[in-house]
PDB file of N, CA and C in Angstrom:
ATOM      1  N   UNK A   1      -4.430 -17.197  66.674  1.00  0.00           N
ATOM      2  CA  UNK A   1      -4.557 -17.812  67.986  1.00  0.00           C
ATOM      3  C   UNK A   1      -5.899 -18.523  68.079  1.00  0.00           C
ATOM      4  N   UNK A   2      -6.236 -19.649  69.304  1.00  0.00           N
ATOM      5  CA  UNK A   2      -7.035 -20.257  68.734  1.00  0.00           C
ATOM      6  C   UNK A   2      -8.339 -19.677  69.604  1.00  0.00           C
ATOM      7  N   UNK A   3      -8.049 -18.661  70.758  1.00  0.00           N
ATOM      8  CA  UNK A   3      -9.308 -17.694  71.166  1.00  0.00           C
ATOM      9  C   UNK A   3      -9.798 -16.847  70.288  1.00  0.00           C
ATOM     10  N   UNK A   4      -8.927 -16.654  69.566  1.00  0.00           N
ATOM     11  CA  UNK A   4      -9.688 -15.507  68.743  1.00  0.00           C
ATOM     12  C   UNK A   4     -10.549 -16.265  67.422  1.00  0.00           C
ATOM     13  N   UNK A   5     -10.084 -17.562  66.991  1.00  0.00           N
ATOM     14  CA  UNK A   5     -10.699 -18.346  66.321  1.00  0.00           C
ATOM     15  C   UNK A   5     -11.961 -18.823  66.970  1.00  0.00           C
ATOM     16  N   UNK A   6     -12.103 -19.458  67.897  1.00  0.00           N
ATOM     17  CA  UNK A   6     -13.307 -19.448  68.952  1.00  0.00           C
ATOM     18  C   UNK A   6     -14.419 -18.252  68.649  1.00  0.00           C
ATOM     19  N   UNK A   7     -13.614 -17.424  69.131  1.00  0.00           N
ATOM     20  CA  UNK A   7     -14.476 -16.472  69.104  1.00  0.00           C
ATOM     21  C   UNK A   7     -15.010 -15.920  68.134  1.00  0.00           C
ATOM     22  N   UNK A   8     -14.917 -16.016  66.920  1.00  0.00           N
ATOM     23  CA  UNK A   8     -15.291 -15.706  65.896  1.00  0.00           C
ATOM     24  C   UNK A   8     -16.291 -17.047  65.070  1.00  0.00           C
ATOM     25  N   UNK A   9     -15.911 -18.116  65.978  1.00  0.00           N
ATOM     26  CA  UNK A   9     -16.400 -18.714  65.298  1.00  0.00           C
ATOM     27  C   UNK A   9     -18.310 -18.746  66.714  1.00  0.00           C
ATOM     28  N   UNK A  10     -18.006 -18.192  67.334  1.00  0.00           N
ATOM     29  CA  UNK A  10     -18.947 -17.533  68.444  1.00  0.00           C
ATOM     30  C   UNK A  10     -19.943 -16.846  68.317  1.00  0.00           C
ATOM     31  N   UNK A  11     -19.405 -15.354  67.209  1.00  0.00           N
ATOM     32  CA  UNK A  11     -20.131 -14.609  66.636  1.00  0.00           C
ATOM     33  C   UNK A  11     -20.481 -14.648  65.084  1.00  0.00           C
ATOM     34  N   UNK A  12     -19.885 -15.837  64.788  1.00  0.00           N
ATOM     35  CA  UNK A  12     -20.417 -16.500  63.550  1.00  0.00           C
ATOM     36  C   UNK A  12     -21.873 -17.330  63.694  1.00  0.00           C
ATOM     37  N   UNK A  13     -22.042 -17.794  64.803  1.00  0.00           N
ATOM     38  CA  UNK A  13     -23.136 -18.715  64.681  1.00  0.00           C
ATOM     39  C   UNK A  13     -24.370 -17.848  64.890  1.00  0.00           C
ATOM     40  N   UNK A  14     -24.317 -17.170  65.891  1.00  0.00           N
ATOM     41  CA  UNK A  14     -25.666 -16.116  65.502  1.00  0.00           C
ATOM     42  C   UNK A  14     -26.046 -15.374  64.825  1.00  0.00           C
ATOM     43  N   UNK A  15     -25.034 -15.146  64.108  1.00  0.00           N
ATOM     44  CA  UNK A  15     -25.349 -14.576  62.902  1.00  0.00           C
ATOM     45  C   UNK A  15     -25.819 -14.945  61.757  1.00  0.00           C
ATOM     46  N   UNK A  16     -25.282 -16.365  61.383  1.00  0.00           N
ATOM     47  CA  UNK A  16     -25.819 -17.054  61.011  1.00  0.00           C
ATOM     48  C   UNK A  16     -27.429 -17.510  61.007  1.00  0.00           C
ATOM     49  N   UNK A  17     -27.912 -17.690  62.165  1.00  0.00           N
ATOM     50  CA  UNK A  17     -29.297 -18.008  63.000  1.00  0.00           C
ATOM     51  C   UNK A  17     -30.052 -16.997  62.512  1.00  0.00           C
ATOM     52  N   UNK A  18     -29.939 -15.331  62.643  1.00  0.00           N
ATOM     53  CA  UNK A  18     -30.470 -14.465  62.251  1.00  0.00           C
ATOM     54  C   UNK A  18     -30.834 -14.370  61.037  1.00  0.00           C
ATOM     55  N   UNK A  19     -29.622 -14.207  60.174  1.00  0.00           N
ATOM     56  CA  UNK A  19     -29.613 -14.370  58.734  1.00  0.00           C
ATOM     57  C   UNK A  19     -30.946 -15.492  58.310  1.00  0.00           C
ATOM     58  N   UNK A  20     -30.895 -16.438  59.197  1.00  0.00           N
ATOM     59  CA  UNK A  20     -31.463 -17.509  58.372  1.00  0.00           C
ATOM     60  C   UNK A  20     -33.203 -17.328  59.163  1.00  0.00           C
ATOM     61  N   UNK A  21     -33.094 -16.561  59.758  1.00  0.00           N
ATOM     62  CA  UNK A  21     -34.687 -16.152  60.308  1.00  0.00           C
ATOM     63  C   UNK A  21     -35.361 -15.101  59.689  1.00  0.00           C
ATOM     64  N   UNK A  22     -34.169 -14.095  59.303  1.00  0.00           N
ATOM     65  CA  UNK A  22     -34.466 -12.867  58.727  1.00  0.00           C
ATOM     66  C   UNK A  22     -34.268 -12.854  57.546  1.00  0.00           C
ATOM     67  N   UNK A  23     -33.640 -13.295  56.593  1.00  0.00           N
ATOM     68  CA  UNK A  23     -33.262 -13.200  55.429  1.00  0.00           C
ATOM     69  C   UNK A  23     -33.718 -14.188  54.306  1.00  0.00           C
ATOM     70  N   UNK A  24     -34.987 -13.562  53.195  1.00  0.00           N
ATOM     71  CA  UNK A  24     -35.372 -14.907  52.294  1.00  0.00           C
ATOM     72  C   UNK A  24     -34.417 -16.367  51.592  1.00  0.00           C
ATOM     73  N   UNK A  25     -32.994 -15.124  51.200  1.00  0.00           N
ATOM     74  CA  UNK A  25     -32.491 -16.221  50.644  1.00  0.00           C
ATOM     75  C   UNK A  25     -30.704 -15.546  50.923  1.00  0.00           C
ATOM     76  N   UNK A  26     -30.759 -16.191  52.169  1.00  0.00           N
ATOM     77  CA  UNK A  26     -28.792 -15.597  52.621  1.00  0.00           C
ATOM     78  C   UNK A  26     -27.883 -16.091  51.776  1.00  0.00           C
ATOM     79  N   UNK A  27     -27.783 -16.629  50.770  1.00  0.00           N
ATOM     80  CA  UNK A  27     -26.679 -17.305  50.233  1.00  0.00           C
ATOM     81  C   UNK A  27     -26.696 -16.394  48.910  1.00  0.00           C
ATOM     82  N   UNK A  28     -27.777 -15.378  48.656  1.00  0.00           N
ATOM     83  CA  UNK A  28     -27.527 -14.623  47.501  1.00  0.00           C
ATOM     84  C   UNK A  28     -27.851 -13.185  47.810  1.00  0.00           C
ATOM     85  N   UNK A  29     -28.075 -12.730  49.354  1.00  0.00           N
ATOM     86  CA  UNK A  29     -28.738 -11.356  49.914  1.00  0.00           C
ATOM     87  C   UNK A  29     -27.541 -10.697  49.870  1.00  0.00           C
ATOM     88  N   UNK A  30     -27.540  -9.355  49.486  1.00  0.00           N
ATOM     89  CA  UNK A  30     -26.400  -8.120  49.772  1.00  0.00           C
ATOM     90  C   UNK A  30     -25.862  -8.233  51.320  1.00  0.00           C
ATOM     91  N   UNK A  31     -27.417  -7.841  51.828  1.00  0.00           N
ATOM     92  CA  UNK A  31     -27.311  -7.485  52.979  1.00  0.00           C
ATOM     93  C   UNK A  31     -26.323  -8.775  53.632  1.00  0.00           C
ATOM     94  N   UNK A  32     -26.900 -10.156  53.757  1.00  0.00           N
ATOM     95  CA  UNK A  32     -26.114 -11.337  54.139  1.00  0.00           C
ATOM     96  C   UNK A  32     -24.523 -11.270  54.298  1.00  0.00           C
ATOM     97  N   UNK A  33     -24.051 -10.447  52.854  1.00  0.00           N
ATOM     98  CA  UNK A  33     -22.960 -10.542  52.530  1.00  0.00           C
ATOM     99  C   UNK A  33     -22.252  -9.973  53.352  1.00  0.00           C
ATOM    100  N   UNK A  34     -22.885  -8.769  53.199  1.00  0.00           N
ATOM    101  CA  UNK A  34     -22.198  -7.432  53.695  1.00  0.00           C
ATOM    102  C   UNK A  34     -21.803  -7.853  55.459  1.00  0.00           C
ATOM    103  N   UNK A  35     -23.002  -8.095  55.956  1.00  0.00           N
ATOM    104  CA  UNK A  35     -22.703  -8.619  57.432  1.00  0.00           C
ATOM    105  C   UNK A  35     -21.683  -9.690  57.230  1.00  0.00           C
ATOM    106  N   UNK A  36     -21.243 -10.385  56.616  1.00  0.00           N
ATOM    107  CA  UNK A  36     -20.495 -11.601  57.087  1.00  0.00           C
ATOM    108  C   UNK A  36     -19.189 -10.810  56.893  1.00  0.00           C
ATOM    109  N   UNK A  37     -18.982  -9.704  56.049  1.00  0.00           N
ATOM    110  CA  UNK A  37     -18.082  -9.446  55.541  1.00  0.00           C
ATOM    111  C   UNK A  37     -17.555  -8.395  56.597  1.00  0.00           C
ATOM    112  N   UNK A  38     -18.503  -7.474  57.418  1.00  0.00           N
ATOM    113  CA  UNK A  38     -18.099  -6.958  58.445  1.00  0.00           C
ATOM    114  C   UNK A  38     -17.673  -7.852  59.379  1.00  0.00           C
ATOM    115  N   UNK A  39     -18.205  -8.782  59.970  1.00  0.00           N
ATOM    116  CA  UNK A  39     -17.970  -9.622  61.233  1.00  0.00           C
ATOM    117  C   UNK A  39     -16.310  -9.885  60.941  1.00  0.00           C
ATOM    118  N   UNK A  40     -16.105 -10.650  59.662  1.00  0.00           N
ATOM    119  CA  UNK A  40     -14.627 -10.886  59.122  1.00  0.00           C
ATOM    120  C   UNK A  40     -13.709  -9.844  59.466  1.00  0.00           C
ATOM    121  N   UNK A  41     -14.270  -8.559  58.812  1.00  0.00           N
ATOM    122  CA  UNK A  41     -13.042  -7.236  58.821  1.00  0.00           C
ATOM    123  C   UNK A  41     -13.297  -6.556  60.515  1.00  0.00           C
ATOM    124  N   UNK A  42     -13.905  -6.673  61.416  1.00  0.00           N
ATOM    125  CA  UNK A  42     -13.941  -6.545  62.743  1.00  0.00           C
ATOM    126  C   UNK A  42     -12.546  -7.731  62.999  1.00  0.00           C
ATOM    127  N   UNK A  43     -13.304  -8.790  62.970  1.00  0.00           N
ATOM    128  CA  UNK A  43     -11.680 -10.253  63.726  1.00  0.00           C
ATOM    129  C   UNK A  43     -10.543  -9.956  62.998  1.00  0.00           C
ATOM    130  N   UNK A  44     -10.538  -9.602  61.238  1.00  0.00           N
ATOM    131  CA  UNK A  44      -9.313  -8.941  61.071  1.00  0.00           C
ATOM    132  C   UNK A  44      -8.734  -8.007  61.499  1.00  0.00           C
ATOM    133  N   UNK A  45      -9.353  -6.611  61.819  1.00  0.00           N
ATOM    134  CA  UNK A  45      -8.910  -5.849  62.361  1.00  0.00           C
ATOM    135  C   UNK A  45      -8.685  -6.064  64.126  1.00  0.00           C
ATOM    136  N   UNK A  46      -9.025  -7.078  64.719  1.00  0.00           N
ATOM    137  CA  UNK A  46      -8.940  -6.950  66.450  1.00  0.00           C
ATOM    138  C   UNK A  46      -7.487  -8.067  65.905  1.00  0.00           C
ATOM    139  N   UNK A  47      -7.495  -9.085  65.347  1.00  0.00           N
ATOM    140  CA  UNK A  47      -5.903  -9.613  65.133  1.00  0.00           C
ATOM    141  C   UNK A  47      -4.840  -8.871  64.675  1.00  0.00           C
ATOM    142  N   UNK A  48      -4.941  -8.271  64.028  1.00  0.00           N
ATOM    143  CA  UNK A  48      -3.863  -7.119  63.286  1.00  0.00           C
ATOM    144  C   UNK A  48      -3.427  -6.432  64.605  1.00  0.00           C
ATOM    145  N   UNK A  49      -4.486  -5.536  65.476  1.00  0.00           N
ATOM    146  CA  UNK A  49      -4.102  -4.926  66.505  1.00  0.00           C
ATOM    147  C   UNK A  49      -3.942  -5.918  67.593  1.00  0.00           C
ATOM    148  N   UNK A  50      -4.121  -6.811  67.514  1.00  0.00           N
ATOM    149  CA  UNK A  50      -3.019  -7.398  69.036  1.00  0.00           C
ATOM    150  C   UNK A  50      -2.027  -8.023  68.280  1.00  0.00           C
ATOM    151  N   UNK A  51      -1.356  -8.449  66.865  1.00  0.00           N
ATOM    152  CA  UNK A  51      -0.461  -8.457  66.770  1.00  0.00           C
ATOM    153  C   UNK A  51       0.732  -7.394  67.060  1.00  0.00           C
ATOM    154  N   UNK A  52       0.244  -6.593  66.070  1.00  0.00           N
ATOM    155  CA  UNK A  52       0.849  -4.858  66.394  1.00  0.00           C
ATOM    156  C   UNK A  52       1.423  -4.883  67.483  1.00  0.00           C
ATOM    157  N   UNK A  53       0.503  -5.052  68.608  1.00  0.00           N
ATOM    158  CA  UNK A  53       0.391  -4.656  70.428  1.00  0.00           C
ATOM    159  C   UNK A  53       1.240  -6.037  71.026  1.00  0.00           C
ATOM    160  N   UNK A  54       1.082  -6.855  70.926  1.00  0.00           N
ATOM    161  CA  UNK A  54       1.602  -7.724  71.196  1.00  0.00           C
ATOM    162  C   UNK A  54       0.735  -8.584  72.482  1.00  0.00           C
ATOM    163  N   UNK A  55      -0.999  -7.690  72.730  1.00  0.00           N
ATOM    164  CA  UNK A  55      -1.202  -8.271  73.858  1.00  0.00           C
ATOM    165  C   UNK A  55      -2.010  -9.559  73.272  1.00  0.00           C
ATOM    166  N   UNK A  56      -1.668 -10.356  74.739  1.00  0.00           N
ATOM    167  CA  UNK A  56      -2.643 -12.109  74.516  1.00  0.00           C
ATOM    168  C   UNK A  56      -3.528 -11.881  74.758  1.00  0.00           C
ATOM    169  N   UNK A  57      -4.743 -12.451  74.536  1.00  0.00           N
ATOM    170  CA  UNK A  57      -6.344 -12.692  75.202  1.00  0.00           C
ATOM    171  C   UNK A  57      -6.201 -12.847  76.689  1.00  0.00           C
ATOM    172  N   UNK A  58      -6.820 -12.564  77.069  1.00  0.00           N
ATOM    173  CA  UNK A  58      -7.596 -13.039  78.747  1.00  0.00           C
ATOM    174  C   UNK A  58      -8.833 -14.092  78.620  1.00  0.00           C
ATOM    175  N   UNK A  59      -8.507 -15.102  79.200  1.00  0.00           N
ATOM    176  CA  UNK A  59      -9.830 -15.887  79.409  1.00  0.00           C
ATOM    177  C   UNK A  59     -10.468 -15.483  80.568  1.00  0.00           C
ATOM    178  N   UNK A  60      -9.768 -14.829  81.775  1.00  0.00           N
ATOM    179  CA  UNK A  60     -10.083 -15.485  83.202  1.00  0.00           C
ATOM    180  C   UNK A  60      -9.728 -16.081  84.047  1.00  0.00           C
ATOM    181  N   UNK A  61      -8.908 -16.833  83.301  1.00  0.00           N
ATOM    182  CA  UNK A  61      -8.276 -18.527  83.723  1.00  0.00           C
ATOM    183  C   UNK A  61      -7.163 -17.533  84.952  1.00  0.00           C
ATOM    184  N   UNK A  62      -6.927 -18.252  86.271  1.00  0.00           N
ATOM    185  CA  UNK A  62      -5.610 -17.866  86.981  1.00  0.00           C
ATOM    186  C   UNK A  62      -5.952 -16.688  88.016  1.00  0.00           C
ATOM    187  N   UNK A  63      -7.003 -16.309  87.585  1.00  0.00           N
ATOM    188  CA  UNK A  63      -6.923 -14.724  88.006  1.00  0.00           C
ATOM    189  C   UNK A  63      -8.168 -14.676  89.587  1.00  0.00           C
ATOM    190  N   UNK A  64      -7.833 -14.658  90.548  1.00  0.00           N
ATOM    191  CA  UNK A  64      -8.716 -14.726  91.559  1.00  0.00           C
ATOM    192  C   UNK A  64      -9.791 -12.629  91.265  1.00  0.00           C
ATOM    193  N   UNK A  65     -11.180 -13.008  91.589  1.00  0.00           N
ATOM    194  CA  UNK A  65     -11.505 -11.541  91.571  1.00  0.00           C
ATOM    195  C   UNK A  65     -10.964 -11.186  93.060  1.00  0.00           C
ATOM    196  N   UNK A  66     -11.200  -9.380  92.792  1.00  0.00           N
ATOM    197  CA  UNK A  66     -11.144  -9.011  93.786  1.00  0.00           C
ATOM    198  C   UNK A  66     -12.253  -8.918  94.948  1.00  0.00           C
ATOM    199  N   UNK A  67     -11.874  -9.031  95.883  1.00  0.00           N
ATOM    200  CA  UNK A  67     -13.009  -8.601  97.169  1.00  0.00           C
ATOM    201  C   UNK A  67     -12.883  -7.650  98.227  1.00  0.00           C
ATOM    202  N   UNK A  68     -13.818  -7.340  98.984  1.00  0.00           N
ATOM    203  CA  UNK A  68     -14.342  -6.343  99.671  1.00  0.00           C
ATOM    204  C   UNK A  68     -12.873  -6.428 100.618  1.00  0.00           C
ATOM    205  N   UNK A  69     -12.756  -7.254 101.027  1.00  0.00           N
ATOM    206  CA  UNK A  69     -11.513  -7.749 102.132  1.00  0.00           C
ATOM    207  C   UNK A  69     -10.077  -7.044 101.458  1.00  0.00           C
ATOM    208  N   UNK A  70      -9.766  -7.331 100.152  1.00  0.00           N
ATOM    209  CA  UNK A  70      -8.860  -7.018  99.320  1.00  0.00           C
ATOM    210  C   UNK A  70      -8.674  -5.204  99.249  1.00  0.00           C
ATOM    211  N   UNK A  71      -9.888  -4.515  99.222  1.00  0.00           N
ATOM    212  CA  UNK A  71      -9.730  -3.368  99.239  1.00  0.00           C
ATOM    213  C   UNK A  71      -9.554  -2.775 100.389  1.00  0.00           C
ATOM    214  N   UNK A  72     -10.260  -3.450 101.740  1.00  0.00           N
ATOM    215  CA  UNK A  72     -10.323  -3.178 102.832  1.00  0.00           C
ATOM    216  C   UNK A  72      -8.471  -3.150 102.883  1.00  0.00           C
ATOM    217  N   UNK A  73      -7.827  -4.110 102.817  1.00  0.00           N
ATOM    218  CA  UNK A  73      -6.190  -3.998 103.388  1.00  0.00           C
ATOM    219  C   UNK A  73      -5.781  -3.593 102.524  1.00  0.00           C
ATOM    220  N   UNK A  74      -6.238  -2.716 101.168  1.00  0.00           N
ATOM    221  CA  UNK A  74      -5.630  -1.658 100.633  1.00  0.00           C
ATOM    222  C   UNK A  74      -5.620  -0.118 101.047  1.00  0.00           C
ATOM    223  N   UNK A  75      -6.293  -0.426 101.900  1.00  0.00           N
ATOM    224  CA  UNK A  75      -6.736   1.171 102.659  1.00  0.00           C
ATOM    225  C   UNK A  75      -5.704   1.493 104.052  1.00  0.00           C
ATOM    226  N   UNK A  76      -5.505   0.035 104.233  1.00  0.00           N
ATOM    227  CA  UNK A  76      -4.957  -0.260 105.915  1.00  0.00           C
ATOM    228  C   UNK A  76      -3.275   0.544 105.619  1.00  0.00           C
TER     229      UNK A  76
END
């Protein structure tokens, strides 16, 4: 899906940034690796389980919040 691509490509870029502040030489560091390689098997594993599940992302989009008023005539 293409939120979850987004989003990864989200927590790709700071990581990136870090790597390249913190790390002498990221293109040959363990450590480099290893993080990119977690970030990957995290988005693999959160796609696997909403395939599984079948649930979609939430943006936000549609959804009014709730308000004080809203709970108030839940009480009524």
């Amino acid at each position: 899906m293409a939120i979850f691509s987004a989003g990864e490509a989200m927590a790709e870029a700071p990581m990136e940034e870090f790597l390249g502040r913190h790390v002498l030489d990221p293109a040959n560091s363990t450590f480099a690796q290893d993080l990119r390689e977690s970030m990957l098997i995290g988005y693999g594993t959160g796609n696997s389980r909403e395939n599984q599940q079948g649930n979609r992302p939430e943006t936000g989009r549609g959804r009014r919040p709730r308000t004080r008023k809203d709970a108030d005539s839940d009480q009524s």
